[in-house]
Protein backbone atom coordinates (compact mmCIF):
# COMPACT_ATOMS: atom_id res chain seq x y z
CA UNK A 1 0.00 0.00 0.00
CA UNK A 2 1.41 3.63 -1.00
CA UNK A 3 1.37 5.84 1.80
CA UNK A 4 -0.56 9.42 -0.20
CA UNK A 5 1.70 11.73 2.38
CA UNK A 6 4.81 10.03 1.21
CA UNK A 7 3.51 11.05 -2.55
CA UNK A 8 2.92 14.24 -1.31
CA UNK A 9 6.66 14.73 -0.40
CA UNK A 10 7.85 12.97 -4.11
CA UNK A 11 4.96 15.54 -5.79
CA UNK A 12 6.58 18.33 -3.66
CA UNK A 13 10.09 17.13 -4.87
CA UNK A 14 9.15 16.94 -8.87
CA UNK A 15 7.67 20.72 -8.31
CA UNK A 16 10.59 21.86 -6.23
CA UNK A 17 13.41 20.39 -8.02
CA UNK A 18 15.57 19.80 -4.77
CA UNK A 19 15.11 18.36 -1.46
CA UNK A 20 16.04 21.89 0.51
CA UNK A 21 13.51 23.30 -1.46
CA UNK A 22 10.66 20.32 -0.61
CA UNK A 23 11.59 20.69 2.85
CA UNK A 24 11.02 23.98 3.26
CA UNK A 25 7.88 23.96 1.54
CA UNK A 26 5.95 21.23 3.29
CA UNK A 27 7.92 22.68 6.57
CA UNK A 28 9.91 19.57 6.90
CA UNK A 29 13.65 18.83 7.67
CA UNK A 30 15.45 17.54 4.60
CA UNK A 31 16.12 14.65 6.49
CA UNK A 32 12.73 13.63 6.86
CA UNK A 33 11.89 14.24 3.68
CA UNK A 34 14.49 12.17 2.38
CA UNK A 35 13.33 9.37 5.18
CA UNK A 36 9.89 9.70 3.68
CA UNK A 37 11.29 9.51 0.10
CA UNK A 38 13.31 6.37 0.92
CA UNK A 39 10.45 4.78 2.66
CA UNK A 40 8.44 5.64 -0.75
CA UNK A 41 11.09 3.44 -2.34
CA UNK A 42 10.10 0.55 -0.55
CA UNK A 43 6.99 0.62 -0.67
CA UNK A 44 7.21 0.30 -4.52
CA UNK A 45 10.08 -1.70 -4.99
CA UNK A 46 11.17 0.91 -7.19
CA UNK A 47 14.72 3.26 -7.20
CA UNK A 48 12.61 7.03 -7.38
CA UNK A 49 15.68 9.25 -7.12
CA UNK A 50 18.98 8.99 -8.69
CA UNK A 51 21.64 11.23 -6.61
CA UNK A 52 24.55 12.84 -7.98
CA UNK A 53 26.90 14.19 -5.00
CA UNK A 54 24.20 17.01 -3.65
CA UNK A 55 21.73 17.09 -6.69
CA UNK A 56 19.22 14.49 -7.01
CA UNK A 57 16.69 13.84 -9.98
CA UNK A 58 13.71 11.75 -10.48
CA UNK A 59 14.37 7.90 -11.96
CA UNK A 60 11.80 7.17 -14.91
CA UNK A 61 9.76 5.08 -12.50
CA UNK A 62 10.11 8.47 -10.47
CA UNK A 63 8.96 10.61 -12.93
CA UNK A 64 5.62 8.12 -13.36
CA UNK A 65 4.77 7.92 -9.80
CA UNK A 66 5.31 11.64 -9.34
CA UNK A 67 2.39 12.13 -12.46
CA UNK A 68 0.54 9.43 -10.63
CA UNK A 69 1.00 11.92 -7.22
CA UNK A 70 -0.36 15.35 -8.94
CA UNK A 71 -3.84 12.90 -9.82
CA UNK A 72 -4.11 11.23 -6.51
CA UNK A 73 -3.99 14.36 -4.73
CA UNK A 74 -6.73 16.00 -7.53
CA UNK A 75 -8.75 13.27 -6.38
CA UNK A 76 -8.29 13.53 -3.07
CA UNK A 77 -9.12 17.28 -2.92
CA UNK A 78 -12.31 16.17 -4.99
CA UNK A 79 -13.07 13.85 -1.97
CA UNK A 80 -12.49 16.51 0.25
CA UNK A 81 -14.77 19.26 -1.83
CA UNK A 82 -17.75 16.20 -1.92
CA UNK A 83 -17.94 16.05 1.91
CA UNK A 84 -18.01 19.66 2.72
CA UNK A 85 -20.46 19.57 0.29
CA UNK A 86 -22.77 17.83 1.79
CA UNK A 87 -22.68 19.80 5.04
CA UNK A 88 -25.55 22.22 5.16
CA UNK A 89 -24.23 26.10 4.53
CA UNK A 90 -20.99 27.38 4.54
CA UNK A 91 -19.09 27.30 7.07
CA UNK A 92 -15.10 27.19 7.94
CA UNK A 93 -11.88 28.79 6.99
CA UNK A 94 -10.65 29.84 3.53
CA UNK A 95 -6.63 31.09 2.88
CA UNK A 96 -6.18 33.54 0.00
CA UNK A 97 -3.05 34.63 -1.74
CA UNK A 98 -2.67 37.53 -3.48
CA UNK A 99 -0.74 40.19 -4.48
CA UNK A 100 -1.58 43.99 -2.14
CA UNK A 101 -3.66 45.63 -4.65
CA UNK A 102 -5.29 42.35 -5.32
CA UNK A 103 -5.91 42.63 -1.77
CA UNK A 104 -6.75 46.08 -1.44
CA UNK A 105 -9.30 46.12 -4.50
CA UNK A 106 -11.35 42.52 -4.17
CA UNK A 107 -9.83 40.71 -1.07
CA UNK A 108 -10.50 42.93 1.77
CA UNK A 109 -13.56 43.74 0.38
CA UNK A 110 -14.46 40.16 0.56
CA UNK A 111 -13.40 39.73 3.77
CA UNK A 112 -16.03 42.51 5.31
CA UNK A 113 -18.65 41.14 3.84
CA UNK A 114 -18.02 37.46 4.92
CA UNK A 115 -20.73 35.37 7.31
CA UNK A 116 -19.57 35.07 10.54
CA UNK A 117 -19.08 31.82 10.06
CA UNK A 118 -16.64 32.39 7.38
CA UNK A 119 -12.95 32.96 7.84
CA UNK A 120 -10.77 34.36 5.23
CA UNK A 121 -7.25 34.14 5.60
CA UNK A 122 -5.10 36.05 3.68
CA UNK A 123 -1.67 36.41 2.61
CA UNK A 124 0.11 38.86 0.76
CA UNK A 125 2.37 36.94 -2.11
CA UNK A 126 3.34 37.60 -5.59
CA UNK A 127 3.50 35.83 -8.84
CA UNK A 128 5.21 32.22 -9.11
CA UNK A 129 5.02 32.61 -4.92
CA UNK A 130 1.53 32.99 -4.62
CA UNK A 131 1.21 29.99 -7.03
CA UNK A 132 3.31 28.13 -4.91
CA UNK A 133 1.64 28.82 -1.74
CA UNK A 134 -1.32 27.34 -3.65
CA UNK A 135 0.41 24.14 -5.11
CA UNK A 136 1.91 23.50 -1.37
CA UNK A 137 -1.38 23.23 0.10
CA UNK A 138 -0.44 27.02 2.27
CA UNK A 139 -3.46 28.71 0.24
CA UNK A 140 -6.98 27.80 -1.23
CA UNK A 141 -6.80 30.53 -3.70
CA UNK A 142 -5.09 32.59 -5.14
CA UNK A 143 -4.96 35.93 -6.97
CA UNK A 144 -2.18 36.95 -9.26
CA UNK A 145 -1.53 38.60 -12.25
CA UNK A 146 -1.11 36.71 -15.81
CA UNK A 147 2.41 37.16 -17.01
CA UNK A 148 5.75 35.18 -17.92
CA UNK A 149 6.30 34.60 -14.29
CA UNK A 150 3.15 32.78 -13.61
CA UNK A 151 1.93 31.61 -17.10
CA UNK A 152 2.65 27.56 -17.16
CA UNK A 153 3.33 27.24 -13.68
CA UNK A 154 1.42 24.53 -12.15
CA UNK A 155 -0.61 24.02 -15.22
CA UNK A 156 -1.82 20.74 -14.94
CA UNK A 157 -2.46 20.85 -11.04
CA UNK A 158 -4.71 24.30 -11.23
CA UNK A 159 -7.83 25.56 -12.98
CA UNK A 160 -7.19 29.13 -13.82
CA UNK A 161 -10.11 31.93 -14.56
CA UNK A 162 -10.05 35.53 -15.25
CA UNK A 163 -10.73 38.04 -12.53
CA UNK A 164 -10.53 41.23 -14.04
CA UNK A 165 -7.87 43.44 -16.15
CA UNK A 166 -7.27 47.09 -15.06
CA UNK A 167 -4.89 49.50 -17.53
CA UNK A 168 -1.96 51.64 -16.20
CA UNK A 169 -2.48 54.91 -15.68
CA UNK A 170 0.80 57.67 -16.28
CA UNK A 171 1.57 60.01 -13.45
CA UNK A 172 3.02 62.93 -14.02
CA UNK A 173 4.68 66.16 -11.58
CA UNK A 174 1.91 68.61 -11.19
CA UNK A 175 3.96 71.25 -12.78
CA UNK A 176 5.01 68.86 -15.76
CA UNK A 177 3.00 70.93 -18.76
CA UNK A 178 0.62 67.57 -19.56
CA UNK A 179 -0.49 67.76 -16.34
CA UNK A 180 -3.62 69.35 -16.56
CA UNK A 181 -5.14 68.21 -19.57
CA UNK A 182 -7.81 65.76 -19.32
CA UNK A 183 -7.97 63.90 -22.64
CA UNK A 184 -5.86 60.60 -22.89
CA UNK A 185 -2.07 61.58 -23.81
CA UNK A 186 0.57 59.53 -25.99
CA UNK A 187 3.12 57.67 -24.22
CA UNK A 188 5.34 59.23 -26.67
CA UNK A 189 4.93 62.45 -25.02
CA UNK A 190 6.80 61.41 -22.37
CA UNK A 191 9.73 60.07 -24.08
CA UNK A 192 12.11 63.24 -23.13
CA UNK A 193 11.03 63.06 -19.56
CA UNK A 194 13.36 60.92 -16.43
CA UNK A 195 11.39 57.59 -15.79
CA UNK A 196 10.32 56.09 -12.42
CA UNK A 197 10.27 52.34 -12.21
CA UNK A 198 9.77 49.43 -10.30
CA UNK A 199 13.17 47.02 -9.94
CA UNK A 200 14.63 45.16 -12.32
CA UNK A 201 12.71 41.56 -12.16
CA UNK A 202 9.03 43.25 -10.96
CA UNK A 203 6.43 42.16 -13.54
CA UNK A 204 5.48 45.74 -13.86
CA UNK A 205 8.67 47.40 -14.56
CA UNK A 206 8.64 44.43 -17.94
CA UNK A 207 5.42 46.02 -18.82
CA UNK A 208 6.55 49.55 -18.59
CA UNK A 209 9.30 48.83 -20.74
CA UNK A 210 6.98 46.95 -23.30
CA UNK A 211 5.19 49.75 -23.71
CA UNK A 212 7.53 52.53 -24.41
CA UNK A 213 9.08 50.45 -26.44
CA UNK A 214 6.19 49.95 -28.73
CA UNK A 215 5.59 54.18 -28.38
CA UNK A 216 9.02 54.28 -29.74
CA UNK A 217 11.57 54.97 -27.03
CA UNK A 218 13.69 53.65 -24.00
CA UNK A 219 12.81 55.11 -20.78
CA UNK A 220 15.31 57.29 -19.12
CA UNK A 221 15.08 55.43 -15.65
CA UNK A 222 16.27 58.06 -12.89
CA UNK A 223 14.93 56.09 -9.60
CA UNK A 224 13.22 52.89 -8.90
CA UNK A 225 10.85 51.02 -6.19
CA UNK A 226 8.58 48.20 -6.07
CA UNK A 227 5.66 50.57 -3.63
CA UNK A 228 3.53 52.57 -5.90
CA UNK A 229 3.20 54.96 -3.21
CA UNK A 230 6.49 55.82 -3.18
CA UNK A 231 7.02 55.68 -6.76
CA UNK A 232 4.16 58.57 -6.47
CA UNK A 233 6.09 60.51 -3.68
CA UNK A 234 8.79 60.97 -5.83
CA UNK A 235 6.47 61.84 -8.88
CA UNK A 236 5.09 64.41 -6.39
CA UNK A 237 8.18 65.93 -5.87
CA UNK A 238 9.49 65.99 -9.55
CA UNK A 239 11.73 63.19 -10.08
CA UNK A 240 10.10 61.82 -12.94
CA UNK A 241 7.24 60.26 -14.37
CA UNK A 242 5.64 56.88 -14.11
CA UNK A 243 3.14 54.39 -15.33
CA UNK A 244 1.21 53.06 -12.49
CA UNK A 245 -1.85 50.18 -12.27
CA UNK A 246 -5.02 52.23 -11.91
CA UNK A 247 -5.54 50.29 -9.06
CA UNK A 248 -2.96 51.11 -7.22
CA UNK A 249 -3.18 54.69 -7.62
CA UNK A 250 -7.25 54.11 -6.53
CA UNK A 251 -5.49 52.66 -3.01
CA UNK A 252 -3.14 55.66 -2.36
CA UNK A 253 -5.91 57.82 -1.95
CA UNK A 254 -4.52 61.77 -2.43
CA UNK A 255 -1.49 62.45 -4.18
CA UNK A 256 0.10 65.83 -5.57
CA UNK A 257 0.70 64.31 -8.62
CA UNK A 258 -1.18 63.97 -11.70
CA UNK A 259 -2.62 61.00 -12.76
CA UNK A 260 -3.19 60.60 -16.95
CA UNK A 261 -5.51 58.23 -19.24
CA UNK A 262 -2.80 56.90 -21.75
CA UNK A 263 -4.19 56.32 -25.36
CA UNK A 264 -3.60 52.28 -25.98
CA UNK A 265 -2.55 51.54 -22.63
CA UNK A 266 -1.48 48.78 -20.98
CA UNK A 267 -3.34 46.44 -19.50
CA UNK A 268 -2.12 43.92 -16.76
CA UNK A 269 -4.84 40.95 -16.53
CA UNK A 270 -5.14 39.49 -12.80
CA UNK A 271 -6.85 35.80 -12.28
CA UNK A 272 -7.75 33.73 -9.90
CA UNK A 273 -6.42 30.15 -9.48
CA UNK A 274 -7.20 26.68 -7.33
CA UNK A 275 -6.10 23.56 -7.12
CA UNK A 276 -7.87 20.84 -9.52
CA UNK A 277 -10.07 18.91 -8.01
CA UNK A 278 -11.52 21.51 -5.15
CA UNK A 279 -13.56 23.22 -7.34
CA UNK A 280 -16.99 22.21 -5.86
CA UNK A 281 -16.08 22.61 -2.24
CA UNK A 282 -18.68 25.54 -1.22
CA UNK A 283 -15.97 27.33 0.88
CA UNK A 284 -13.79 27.98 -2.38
CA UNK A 285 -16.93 28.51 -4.57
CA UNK A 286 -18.02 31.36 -1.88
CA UNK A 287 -15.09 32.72 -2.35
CA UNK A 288 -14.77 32.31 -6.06
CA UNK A 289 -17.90 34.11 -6.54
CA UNK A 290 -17.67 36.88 -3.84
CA UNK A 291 -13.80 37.62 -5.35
CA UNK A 292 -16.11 37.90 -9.17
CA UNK A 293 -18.57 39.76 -7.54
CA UNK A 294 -16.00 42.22 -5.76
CA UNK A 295 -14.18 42.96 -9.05
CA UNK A 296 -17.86 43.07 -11.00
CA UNK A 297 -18.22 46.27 -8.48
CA UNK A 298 -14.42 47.95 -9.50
CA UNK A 299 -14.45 50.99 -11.80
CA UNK A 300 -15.41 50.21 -15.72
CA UNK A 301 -11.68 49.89 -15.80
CA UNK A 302 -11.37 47.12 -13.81
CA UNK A 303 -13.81 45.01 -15.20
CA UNK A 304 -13.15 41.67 -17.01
């Protein structure tokens, strides 16, 4: 008889690509995990792992038991969604991942308006992260946006749907002379002007780039953070100029600086994702539907 936990540890393995990694995401000592690993052999008669010095790699019969892993635990959380299903109403405790305007927009919102005898956990993660808080088991859902980073990851162990996709707005210095027009302006307007943009690496920064590329130019970058509010602090003050998610700039409530429709902006698209399998459980459709409902209720901007 295969022991599912010790498939759980192989599945975290295959995912992880090293047993540090595996450890630390099921919160386990590499030593147990390679105890549970070895005891895995056994019970299959099969060599899983082939190790070279440090590095290890999954055998072929590996690399079949580890698909056989990502089904057994879709079927399990099926199991799992079937008897909470037949509980009368909703009731218990729901973890969601996302990233802070995620939060700030849909999340918290969600969490307000949740029965009492609903509890929403949440925790603030980006990208791949947020995905693999989800494929560990840490989260229920999670909330991310669709780009390079997160596109293909997991993809056979999570149903993905859209949430909503919000454009990026430009800031600009309130003295800066585009400032205080109101129709949408050309990013190419702004090609002469010092840039402000997240870090190297930050999903956003790659879309910033994208798109004054395709107006024509390279941005001058002067000064750089990953928090939007301070990104607008220093568009406040002059530094530069930026392009911002709209709703980012909706959570920073007043700033000095001026905020710009661009004409063709771009967009960033945000989704929601769950592990296979758990899609019937009430608690996650409650969610599901109240995190739909939430960005329904955003700004015609925001909407999917």
């Amino acid at each position: 008889m295969i022991d599912p936990r010790r498939l759980r540890v192989l599945r975290a393995l295959a995912e992880h690509g090293t047993v540090t990694a595996a450890a630390r995401a099921l919160y386990l000592s590499p030593s147990a995990v390679s105890q549970q690993l070895a005891a895995l052999e056994s019970e299959v008669g099969h060599a899983l792992l082939e190790r070279r010095g440090r590095a290890v790699r999954l055998t072929a019969p590996g690399l079949v038991l580890a698909e056989h892993a990502a089904e057994i635990a879709i079927q399990l959380e099926r199991a799992e969604a079937d008897l909470a299903a037949v509980s009368a109403g909703v009731a218990g405790e729901v973890t969601i991942a996302a990233f802070s305007t995620a939060i700030t927009e849909v999340v918290a919102p969600l969490v307000a308006d949740s029965p009492p005898r609903v509890r929403i956990r949440v925790k603030d993660a980006e990208g791949r992260a947020a995905l693999g808080l989800l494929l560990d088991g840490e989260a229920d859902v999670t909330v991310a946006v669709a780009n390079r980073d997160t596109l293909g990851s997991g993809e056979d162990s999570l149903l993905r749907e859209p949430l909503y996709t919000e454009p990026f707005d430009a800031v600009l210095p309130p003295g800066h002379p585009l400032a205080r027009e109101d129709d949408a302006l050309e990013l190419a307007a702004l090609a002469s002007a010092p840039w402000i943009t997240p870090w190297p690496g930050n999903p956003v920064r790659e879309v910033v780039l994208r798109a004054c590329e395709s107006a024509g130019f390279q941005p001058r970058v002067q000064c750089v953070s990953d928090d939007f509010r301070a990104v607008c602090a220093l568009v406040a003050v002059g530094a530069g100029v930026a392009l911002v998610p709209r709703s980012a700039l909706s959570g920073l409530g007043r700033t000095k600086a001026a905020v710009r429709p661009v004409l063709n902006a771009p967009t960033r698209p945000v989704f929601t994702a769950i592990r296979r399998g758990s899609q019937d459980h009430p608690l996650l459709k409650f969610a599901l539907d109240g995190l739909r409902a939430k960005a329904r209720a955003l700004t015609p901007s925001g909407e999917s």
